[in-house]
C-alpha atoms as a PDB file:
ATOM      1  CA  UNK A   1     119.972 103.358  17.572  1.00  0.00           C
ATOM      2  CA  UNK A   2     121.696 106.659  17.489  1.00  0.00           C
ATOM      3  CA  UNK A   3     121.198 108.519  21.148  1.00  0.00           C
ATOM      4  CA  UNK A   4     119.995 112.462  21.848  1.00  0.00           C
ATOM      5  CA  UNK A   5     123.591 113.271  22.946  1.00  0.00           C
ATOM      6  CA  UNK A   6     125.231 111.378  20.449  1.00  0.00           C
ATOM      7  CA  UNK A   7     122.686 112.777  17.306  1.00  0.00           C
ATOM      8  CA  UNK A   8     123.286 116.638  18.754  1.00  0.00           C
ATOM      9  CA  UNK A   9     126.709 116.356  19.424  1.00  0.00           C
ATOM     10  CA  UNK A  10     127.553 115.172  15.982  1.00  0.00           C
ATOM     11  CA  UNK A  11     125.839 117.916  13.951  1.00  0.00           C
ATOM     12  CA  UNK A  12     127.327 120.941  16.396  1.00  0.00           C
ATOM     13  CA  UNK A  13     126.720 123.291  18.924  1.00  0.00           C
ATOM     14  CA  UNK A  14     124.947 125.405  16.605  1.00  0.00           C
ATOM     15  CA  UNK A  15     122.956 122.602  14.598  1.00  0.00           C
ATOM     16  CA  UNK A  16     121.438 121.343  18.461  1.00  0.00           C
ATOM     17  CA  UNK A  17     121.228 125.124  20.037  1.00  0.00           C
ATOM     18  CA  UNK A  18     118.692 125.764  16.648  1.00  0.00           C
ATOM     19  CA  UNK A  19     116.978 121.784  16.623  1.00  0.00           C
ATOM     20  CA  UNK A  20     116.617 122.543  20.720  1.00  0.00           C
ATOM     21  CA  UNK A  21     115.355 126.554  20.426  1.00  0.00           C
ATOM     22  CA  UNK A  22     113.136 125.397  17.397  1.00  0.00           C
ATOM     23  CA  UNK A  23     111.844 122.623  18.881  1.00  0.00           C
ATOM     24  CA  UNK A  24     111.242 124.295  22.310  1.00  0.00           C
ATOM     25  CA  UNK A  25     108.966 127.418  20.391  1.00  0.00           C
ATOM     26  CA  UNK A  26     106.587 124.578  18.807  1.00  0.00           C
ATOM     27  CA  UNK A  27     106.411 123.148  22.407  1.00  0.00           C
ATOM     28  CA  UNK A  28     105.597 126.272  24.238  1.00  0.00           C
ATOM     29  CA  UNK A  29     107.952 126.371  26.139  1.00  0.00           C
ATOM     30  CA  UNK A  30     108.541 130.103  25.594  1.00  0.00           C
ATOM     31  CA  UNK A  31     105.088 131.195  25.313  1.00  0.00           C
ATOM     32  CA  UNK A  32     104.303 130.352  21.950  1.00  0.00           C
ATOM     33  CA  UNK A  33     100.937 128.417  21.130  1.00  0.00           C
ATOM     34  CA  UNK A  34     101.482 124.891  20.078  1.00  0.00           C
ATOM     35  CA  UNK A  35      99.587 124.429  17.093  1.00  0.00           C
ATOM     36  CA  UNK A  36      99.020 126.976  14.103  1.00  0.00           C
ATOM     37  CA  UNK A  37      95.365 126.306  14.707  1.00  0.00           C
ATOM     38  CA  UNK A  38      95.409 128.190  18.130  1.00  0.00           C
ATOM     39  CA  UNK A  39      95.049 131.384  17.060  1.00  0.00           C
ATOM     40  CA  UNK A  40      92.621 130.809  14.598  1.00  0.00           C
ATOM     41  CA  UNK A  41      88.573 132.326  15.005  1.00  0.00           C
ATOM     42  CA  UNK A  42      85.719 128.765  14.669  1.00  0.00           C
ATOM     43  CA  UNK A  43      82.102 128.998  14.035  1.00  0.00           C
ATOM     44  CA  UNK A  44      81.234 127.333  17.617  1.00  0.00           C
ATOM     45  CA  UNK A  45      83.275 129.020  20.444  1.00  0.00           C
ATOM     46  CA  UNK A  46      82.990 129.154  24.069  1.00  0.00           C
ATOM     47  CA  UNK A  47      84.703 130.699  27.313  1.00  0.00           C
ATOM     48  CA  UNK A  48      87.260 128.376  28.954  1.00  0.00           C
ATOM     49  CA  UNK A  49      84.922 128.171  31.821  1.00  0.00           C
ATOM     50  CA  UNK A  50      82.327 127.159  29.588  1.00  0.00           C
ATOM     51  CA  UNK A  51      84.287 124.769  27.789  1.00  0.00           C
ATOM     52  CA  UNK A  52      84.807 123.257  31.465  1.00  0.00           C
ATOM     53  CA  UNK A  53      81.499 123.230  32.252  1.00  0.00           C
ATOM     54  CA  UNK A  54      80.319 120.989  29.108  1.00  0.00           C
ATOM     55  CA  UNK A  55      82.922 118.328  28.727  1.00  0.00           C
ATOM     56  CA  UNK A  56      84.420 116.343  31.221  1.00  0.00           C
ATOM     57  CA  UNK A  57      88.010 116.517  32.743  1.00  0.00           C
ATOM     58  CA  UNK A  58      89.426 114.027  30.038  1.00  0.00           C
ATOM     59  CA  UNK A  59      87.660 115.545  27.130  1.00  0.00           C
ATOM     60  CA  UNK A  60      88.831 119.037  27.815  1.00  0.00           C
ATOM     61  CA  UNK A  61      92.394 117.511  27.989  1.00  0.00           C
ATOM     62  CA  UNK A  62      92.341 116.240  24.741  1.00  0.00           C
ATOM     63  CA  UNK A  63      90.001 118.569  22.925  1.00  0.00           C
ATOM     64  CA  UNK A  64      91.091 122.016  24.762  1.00  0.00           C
ATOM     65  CA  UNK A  65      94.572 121.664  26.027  1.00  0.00           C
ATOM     66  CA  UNK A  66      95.270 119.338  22.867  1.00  0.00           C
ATOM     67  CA  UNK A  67      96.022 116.189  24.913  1.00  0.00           C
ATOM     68  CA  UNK A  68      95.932 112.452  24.058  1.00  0.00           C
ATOM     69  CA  UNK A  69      94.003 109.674  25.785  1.00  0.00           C
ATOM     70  CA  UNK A  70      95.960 106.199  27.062  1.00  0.00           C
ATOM     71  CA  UNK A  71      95.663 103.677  24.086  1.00  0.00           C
ATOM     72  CA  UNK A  72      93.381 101.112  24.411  1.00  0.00           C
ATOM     73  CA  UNK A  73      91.089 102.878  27.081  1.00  0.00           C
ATOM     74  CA  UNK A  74      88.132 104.151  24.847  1.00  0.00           C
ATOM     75  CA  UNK A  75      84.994 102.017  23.749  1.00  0.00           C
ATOM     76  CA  UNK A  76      84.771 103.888  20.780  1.00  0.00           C
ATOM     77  CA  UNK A  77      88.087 102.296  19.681  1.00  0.00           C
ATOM     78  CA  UNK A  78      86.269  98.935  19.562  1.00  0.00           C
ATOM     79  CA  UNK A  79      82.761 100.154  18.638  1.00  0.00           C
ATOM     80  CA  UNK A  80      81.312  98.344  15.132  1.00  0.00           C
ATOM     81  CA  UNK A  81      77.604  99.390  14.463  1.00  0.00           C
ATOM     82  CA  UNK A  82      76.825 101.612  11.840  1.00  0.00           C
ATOM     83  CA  UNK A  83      76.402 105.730  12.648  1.00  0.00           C
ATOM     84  CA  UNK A  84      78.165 108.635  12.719  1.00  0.00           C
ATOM     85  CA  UNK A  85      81.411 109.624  15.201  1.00  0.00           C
ATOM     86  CA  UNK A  86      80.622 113.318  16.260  1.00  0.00           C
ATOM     87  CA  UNK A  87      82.857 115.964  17.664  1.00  0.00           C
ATOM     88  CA  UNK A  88      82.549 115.524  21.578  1.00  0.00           C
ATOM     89  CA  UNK A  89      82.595 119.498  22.153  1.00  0.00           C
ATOM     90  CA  UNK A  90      80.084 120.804  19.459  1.00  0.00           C
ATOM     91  CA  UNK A  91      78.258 117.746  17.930  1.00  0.00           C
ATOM     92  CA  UNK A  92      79.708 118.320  14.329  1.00  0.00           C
ATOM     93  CA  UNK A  93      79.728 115.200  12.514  1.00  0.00           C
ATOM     94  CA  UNK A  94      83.105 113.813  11.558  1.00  0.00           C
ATOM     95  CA  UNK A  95      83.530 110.645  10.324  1.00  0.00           C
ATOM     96  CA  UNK A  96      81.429 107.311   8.982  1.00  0.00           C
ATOM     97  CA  UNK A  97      81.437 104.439  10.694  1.00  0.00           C
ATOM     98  CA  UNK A  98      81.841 102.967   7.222  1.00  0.00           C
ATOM     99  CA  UNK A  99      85.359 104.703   6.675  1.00  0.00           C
ATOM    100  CA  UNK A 100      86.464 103.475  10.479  1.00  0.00           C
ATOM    101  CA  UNK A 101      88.852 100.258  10.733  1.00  0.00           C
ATOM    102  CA  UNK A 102      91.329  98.551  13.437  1.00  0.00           C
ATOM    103  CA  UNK A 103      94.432 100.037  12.752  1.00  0.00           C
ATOM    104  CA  UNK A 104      95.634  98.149  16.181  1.00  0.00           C
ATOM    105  CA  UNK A 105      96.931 101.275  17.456  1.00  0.00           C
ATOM    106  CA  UNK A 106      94.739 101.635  20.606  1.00  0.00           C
ATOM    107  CA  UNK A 107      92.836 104.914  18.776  1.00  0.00           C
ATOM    108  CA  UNK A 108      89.839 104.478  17.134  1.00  0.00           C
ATOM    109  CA  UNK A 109      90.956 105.284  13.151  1.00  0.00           C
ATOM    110  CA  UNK A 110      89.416 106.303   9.882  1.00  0.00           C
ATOM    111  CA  UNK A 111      90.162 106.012   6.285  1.00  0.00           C
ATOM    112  CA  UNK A 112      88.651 109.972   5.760  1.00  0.00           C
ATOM    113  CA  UNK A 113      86.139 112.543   7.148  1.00  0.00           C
ATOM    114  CA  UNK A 114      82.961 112.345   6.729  1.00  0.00           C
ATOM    115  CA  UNK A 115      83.369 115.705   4.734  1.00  0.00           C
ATOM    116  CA  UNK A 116      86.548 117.742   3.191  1.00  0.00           C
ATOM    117  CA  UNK A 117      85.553 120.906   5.478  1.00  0.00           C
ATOM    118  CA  UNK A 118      84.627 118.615   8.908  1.00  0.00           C
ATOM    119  CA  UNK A 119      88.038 118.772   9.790  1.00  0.00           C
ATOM    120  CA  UNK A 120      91.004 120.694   9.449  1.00  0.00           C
ATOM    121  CA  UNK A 121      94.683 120.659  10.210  1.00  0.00           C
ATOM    122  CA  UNK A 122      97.881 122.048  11.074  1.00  0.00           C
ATOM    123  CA  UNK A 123     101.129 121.208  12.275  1.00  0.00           C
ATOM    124  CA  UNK A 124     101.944 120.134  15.531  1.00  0.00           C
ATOM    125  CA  UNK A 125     105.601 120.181  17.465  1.00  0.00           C
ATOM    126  CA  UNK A 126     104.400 119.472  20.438  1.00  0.00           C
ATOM    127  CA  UNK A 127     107.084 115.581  20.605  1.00  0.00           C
ATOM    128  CA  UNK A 128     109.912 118.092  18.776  1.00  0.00           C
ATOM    129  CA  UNK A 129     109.061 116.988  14.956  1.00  0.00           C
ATOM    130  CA  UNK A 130     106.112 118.243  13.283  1.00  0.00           C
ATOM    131  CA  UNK A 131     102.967 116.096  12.888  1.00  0.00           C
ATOM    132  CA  UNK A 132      99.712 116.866  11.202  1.00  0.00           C
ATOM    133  CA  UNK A 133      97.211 117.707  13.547  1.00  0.00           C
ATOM    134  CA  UNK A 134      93.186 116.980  13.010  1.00  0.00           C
ATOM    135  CA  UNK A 135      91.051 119.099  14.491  1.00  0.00           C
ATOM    136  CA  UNK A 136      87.080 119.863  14.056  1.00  0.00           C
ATOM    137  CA  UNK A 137      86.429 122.653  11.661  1.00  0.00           C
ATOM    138  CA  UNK A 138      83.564 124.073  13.984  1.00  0.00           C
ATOM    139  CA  UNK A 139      85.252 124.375  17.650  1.00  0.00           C
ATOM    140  CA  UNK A 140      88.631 123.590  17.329  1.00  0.00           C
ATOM    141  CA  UNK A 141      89.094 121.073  19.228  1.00  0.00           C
ATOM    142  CA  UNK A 142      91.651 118.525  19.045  1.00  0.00           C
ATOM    143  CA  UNK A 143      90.778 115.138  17.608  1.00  0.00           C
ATOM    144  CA  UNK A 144      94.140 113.014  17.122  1.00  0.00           C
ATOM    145  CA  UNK A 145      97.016 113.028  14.278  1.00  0.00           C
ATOM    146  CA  UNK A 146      96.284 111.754  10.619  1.00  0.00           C
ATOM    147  CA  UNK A 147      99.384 109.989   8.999  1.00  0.00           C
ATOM    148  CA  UNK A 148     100.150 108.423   5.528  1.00  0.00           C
ATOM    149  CA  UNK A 149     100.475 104.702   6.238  1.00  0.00           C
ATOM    150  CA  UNK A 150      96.565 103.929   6.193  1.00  0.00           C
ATOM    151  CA  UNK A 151      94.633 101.308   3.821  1.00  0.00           C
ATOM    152  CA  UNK A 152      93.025 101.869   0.472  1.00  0.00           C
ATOM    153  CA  UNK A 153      91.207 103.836  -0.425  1.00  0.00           C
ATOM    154  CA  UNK A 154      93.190 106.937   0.783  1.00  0.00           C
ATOM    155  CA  UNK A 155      96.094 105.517   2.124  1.00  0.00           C
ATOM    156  CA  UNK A 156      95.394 107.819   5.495  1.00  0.00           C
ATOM    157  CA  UNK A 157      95.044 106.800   8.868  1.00  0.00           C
ATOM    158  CA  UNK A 158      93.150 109.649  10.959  1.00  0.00           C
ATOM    159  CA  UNK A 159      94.093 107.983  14.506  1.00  0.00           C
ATOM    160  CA  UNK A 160      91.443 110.145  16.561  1.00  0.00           C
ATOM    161  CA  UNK A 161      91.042 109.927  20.619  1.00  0.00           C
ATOM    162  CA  UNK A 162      87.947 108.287  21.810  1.00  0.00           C
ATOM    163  CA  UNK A 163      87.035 111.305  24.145  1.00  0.00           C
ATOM    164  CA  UNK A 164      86.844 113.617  21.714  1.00  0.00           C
ATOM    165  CA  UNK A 165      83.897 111.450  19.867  1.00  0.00           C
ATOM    166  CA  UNK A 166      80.482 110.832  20.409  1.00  0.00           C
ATOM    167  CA  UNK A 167      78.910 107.942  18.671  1.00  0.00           C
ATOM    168  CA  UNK A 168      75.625 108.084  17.384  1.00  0.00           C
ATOM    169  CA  UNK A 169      74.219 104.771  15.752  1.00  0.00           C
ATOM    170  CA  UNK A 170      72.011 104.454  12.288  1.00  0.00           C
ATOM    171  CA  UNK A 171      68.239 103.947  13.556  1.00  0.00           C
END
């Protein structure tokens, strides 16, 4: 394996000044929002205080300041009855428990939304390469990452944190 110096010492000064500046903008690092879905206006919106007030230190991490959760450490990720997975911060439905399946990645994962428009996405720089984000269409708030190396029928694995969920069984 190929290390940091090594990679941006063979392709320049000028190749690793624009890979370090670039990748330092998508970070924030100076001042710039981390996701192209910051900026944009949702349905549901609250104040930052209020945002604080309704979910709980972990799920405003993830969901507000676009954090992840450890692997492993949400029940959801193990969670089998039949129901609906919910957006944490505005109760939007998201996903089936029908489309849901161990992807043994520690994040409870889905083979597609529950809807086209329950989710959206953009692109996120926030490890230096860009990833597609998944966030809910009503609030904003971060889910997880969706990637292309997920089973039949969509080949899509939408690798969601636990916090930002709320289960509700079938009756």
């Amino acid at each position: 394996m190929i290390s940091r110096r090594a990679f941006l010492s063979g392709i320049g000064a000028v190749g690793a000044a624009t890979i370090l500046t670039q990748g330092a903008w998508a970070m924030g690092l100076f001042g710039e929002k981390k996701t192209t879905q910051d900026t944009k206006a949702f349905p549901f919106t609250l104040s930052d205080a209020e945002w604080k007030k309704r979910l709980s230190p972990e799920a405003y991490h993830v969901l507000r300041d676009h954090g992840t959760e450890r692997a492993f450490t949400s029940p959801l990720n193990d969670e089998k009855r039949a129901g609906v997975f919910h957006c944490a911060g505005c109760d939007q439905a998201l996903f089936k428990s029908s489309d849901k399946y161990n992807s043994g990645t520690g994040w409870p994962s889905f083979t597609q939304p529950i809807a086209p428009d329950a989710v959206g996405t953009s692109t996120d720089y926030k490890i230096g390469v860009g990833r597609t984000e998944v966030h809910c269409s009503n609030c904003g708030g971060h889910l997880g990452h969706v990637f292309e190396d997920g089973p039949a029928p969509t080949g899509l694995r939408y690798c969601m944190n636990g916090v930002a969920l709320a289960f509700k069984p079938s009756e």
